[in-house]
Structures are given as structure tokens and as C-alpha cells.
N, C-alpha and C. Protein backbone atom coordinates (compact mmCIF):
# COMPACT_ATOMS: atom_id res chain seq x y z
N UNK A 1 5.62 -5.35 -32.90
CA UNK A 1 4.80 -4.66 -31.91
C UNK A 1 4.79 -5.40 -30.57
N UNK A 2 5.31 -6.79 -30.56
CA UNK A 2 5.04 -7.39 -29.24
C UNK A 2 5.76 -7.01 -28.45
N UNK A 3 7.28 -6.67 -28.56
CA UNK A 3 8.38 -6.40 -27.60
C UNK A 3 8.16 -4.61 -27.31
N UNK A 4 6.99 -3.63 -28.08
CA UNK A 4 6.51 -2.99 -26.92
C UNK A 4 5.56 -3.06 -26.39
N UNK A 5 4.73 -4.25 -26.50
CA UNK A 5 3.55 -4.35 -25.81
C UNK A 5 3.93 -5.06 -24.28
N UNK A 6 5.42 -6.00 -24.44
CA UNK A 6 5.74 -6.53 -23.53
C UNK A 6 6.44 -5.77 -22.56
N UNK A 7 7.06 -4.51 -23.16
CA UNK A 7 7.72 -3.34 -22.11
C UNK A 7 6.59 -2.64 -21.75
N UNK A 8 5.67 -2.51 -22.08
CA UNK A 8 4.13 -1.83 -21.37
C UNK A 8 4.30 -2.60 -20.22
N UNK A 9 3.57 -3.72 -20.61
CA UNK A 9 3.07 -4.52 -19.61
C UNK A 9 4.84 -4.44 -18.29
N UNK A 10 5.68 -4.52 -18.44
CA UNK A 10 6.88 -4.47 -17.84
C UNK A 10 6.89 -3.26 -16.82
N UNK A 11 6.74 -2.34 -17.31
CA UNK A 11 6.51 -0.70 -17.10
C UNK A 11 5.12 -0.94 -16.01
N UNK A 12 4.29 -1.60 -16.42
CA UNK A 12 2.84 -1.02 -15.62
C UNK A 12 2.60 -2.53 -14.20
N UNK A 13 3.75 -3.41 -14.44
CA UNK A 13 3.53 -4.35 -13.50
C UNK A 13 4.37 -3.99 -12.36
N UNK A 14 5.91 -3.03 -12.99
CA UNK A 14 6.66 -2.50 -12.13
C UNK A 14 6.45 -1.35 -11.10
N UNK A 15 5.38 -0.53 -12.01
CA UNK A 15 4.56 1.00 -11.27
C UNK A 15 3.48 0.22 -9.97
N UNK A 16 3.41 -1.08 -10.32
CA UNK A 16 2.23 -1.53 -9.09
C UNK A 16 2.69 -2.22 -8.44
N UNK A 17 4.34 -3.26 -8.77
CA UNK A 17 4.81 -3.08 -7.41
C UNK A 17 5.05 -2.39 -6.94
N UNK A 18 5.84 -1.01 -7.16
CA UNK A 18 6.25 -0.27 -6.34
C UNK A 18 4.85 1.15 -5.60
N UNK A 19 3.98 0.57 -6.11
CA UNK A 19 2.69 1.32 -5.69
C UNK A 19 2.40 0.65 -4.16
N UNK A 20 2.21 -0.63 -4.69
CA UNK A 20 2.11 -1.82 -3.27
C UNK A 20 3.10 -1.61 -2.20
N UNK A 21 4.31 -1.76 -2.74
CA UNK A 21 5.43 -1.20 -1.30
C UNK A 21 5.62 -0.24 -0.83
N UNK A 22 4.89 0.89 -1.54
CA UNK A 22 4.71 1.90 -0.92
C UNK A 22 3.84 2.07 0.09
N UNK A 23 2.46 1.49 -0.22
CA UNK A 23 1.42 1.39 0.65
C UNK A 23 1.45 0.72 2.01
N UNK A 24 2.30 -1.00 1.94
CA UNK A 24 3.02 -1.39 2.76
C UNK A 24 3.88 -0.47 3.03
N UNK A 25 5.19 0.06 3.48
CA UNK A 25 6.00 1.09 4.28
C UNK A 25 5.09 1.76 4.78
N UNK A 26 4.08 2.74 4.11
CA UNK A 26 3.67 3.34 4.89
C UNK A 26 2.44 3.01 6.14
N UNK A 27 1.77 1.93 5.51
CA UNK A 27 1.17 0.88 6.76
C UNK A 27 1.99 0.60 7.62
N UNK A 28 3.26 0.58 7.74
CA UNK A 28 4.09 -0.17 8.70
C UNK A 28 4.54 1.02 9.93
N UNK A 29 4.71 2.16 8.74
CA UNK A 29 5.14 3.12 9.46
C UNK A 29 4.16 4.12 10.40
N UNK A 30 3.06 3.73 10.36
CA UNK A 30 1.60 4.36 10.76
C UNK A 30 1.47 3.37 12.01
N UNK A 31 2.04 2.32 11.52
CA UNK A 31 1.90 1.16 12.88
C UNK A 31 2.77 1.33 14.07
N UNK A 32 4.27 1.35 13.65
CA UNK A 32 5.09 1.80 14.47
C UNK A 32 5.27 3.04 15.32
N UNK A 33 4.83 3.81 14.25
CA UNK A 33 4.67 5.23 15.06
C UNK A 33 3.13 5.39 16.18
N UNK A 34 2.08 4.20 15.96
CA UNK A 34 1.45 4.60 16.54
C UNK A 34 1.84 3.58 18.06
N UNK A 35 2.34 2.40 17.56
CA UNK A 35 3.34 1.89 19.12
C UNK A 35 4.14 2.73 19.85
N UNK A 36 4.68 3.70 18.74
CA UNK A 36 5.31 4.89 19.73
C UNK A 36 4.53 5.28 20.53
N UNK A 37 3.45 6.13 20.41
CA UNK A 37 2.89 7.31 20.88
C UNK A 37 2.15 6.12 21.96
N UNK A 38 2.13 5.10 22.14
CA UNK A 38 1.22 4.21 22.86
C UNK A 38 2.26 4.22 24.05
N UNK A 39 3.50 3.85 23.83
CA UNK A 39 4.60 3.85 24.75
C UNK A 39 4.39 5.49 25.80
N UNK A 40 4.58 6.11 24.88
CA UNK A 40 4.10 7.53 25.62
C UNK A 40 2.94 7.66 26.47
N UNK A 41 1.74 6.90 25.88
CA UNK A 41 0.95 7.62 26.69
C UNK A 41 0.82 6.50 27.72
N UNK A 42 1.29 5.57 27.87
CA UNK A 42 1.62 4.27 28.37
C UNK A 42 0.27 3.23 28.61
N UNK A 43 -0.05 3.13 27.38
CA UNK A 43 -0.97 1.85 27.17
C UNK A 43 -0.46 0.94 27.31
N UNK A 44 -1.33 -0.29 27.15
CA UNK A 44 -1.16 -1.75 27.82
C UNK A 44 -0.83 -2.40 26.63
N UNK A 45 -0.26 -3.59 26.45
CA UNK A 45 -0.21 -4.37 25.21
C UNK A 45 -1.29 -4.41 24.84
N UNK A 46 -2.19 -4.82 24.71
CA UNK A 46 -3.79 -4.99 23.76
C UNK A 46 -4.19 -3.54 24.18
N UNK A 47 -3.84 -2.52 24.73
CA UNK A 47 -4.53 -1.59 23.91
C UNK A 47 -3.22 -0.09 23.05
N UNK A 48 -2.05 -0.54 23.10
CA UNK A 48 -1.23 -0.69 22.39
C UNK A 48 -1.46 -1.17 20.75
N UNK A 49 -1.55 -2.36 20.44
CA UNK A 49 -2.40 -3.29 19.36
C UNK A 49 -3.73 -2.34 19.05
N UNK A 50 -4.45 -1.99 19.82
CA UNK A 50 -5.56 -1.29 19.06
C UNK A 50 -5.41 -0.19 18.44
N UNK A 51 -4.30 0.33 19.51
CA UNK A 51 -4.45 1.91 19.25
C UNK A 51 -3.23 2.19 17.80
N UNK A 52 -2.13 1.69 17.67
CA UNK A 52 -1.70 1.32 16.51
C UNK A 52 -2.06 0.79 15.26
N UNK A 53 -3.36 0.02 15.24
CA UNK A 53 -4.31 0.08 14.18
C UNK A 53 -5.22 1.62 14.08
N UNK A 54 -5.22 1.98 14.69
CA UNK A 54 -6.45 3.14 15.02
C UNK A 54 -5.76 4.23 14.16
N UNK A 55 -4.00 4.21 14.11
CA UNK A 55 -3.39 4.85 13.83
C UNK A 55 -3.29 4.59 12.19
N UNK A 56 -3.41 3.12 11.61
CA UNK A 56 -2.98 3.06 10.13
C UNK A 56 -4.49 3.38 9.86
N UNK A 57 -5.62 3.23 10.20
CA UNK A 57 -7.04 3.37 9.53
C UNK A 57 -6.98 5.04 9.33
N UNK A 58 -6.23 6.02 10.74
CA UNK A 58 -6.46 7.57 10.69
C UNK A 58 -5.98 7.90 9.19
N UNK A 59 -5.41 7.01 8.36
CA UNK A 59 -4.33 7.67 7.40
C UNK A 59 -5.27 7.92 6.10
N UNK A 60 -6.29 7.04 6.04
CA UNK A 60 -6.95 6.65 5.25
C UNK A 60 -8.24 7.99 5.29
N UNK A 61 -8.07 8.95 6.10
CA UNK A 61 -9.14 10.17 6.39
C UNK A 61 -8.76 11.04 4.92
N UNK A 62 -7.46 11.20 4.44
CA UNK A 62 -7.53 12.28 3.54
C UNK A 62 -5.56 11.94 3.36
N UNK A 63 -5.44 12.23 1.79
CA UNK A 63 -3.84 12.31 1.32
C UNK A 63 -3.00 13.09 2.28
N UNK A 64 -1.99 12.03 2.37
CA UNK A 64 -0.77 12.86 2.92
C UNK A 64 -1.14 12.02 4.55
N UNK A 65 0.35 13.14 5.33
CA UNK A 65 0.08 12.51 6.53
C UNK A 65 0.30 13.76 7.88
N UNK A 66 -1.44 14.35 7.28
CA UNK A 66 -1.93 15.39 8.50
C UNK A 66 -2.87 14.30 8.98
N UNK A 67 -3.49 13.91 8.33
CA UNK A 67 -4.71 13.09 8.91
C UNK A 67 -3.69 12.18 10.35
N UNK A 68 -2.66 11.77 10.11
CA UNK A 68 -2.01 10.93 10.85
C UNK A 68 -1.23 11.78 11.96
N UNK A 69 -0.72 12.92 11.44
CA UNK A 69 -0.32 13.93 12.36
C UNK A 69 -1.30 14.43 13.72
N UNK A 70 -2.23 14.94 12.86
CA UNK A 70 -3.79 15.23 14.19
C UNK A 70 -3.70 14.12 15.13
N UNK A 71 -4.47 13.11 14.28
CA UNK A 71 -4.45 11.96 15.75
C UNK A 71 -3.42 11.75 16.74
N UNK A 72 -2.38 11.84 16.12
CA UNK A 72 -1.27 11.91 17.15
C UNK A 72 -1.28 12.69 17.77
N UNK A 73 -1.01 13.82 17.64
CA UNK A 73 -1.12 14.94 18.59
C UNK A 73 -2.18 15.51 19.15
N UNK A 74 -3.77 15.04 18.94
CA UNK A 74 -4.34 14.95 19.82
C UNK A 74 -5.13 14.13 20.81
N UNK A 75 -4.24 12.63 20.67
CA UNK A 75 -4.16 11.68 21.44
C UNK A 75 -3.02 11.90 22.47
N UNK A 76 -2.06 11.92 22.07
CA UNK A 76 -0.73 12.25 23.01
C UNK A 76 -1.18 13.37 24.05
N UNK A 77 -2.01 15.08 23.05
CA UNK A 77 -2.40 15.86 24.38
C UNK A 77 -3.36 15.69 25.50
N UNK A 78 -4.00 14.41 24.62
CA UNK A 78 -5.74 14.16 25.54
C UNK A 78 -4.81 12.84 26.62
N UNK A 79 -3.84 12.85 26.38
CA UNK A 79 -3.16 12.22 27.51
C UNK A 79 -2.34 12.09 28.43
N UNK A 80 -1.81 13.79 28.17
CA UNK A 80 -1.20 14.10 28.98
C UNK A 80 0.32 14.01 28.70
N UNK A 81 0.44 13.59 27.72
CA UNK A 81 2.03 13.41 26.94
C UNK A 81 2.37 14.69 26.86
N UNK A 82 3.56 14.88 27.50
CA UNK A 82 4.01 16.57 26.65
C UNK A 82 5.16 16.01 25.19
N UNK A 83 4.32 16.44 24.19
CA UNK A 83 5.33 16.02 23.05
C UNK A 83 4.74 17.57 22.06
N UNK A 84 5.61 17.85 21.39
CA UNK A 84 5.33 18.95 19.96
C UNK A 84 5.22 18.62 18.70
N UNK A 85 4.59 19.13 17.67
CA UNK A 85 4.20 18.44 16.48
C UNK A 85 5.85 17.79 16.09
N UNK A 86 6.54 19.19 16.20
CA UNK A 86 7.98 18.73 15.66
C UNK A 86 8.56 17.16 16.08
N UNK A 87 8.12 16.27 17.21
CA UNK A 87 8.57 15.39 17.79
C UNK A 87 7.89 14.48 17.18
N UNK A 88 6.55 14.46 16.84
CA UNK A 88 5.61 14.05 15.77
C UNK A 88 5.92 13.50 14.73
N UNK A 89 6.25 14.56 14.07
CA UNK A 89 7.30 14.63 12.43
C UNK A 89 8.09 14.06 12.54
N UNK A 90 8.86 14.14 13.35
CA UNK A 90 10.67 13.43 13.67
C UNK A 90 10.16 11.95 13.87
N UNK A 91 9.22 11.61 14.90
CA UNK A 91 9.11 10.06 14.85
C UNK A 91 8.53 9.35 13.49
N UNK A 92 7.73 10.05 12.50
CA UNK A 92 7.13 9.66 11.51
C UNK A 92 8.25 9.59 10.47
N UNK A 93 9.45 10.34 10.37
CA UNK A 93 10.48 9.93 9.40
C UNK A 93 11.10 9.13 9.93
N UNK A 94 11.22 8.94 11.37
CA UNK A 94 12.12 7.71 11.93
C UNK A 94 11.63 6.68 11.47
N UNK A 95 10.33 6.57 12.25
CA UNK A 95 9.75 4.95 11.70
C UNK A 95 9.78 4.92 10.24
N UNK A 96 9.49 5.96 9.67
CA UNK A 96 9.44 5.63 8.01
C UNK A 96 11.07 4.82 7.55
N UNK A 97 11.73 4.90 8.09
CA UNK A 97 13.06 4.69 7.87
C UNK A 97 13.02 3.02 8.15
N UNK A 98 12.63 2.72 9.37
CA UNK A 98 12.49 1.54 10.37
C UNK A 98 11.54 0.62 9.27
N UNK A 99 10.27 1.13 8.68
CA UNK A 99 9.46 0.49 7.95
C UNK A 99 10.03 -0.02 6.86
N UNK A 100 10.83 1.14 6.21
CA UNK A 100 11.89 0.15 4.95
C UNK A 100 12.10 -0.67 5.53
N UNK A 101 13.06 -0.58 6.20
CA UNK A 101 14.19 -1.92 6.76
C UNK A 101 13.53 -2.75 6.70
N UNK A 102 12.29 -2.81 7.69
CA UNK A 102 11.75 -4.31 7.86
C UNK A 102 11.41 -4.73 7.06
N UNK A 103 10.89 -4.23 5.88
CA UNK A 103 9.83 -4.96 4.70
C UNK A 103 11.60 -5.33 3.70
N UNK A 104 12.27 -4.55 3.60
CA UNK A 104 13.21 -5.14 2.90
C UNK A 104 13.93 -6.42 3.15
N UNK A 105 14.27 -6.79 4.86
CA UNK A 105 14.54 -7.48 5.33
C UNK A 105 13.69 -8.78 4.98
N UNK A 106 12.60 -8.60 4.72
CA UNK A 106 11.13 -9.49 4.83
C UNK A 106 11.30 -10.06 3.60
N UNK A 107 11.67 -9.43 2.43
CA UNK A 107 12.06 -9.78 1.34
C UNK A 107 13.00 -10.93 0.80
């Protein structure tokens, strides 16, 4: 019985790393994308830094990533950015892409 108690434990240590790197990527990618939209609306370095946190806490409103979508797009319009959700979306799979890399790299 030990060698499946030891593939449990194998199985359920592996589901929480990859729970954790998930959570990381997508922290990273909530970060980056919100340096994007900071570039856009052309914030300053420290408020760049804020507003890119402002962006990984929005994620944490509700599953998935509308909660992260809204803020964006109605930060970008309350600033005068002309951008469309579609440009939105497109930067959120970019950076999602960008967020692997780095954390793999990090590895």
C-alpha cells in the first residue's frame, strides 16, 4: 500500500505545483499588462508601479479575466486612450505568453 500512498502524495504535490505557477504567470501577466496600459495612458514610473499592482489585486474581484478586462478598459477610456476591448484581449495573451517566459527563465 505504500507505493500508492507515495504516488498520491506524488500526484497531489505535483497538482500544487502546477496550481502555484499558474497563479504566478498569471500575477505576472496582470502586472505586465497593466505596465502596458500605464505606457498608454502615460503614467510616471511610481505611478506606473501602482497602477500595475492595482491591476493584479483587480483579478482577485471574481474568476476569470473580466474583472481584469473592465479595469482596463475603463481606465484606458477614463484616459483618454483610444484602445478596443479586442486590443485588450490581444495584450492579455501577449503578456500571458511574456509571463511564461520569464518565470521559466527564473527557473
Amino acid at each position: 500500500m505504500t507505493a500508492f500512498d507515495d504516488r498520491d502524495r506524488g500526484f497531489e504535490n505535483k497538482f500544487a505545483r502546477d496550481e502555484e505557477m499558474a497563479f504566478r504567470v498569471t500575477a505576472r501577466r496582470n502586472k505586465l499588462v497593466g505596465q502596458w496600459a500605464a505606457g498608454l495612458m502615460k503614467l510616471t514610473p511610481e505611478e506606473t508601479d501602482a497602477y500595475a499592482k492595482s491591476v493584479v489585486q483587480a483579478d482577485f474581484e471574481e474568476a476569470g479575466d473580466e474583472d481584469v478586462v473592465r479595469k482596463l478598459l475603463g481606465d484606458l477610456t477614463a484616459a483618454g486612450a483610444e484602445v478596443e476591448e479586442a486590443q485588450v484581449r490581444q495584450a492579455l495573451v501577449q503578456q500571458m505568453i511574456e509571463a511564461r517566459r520569464q518565470l521559466l527563465k527564473a527557473e
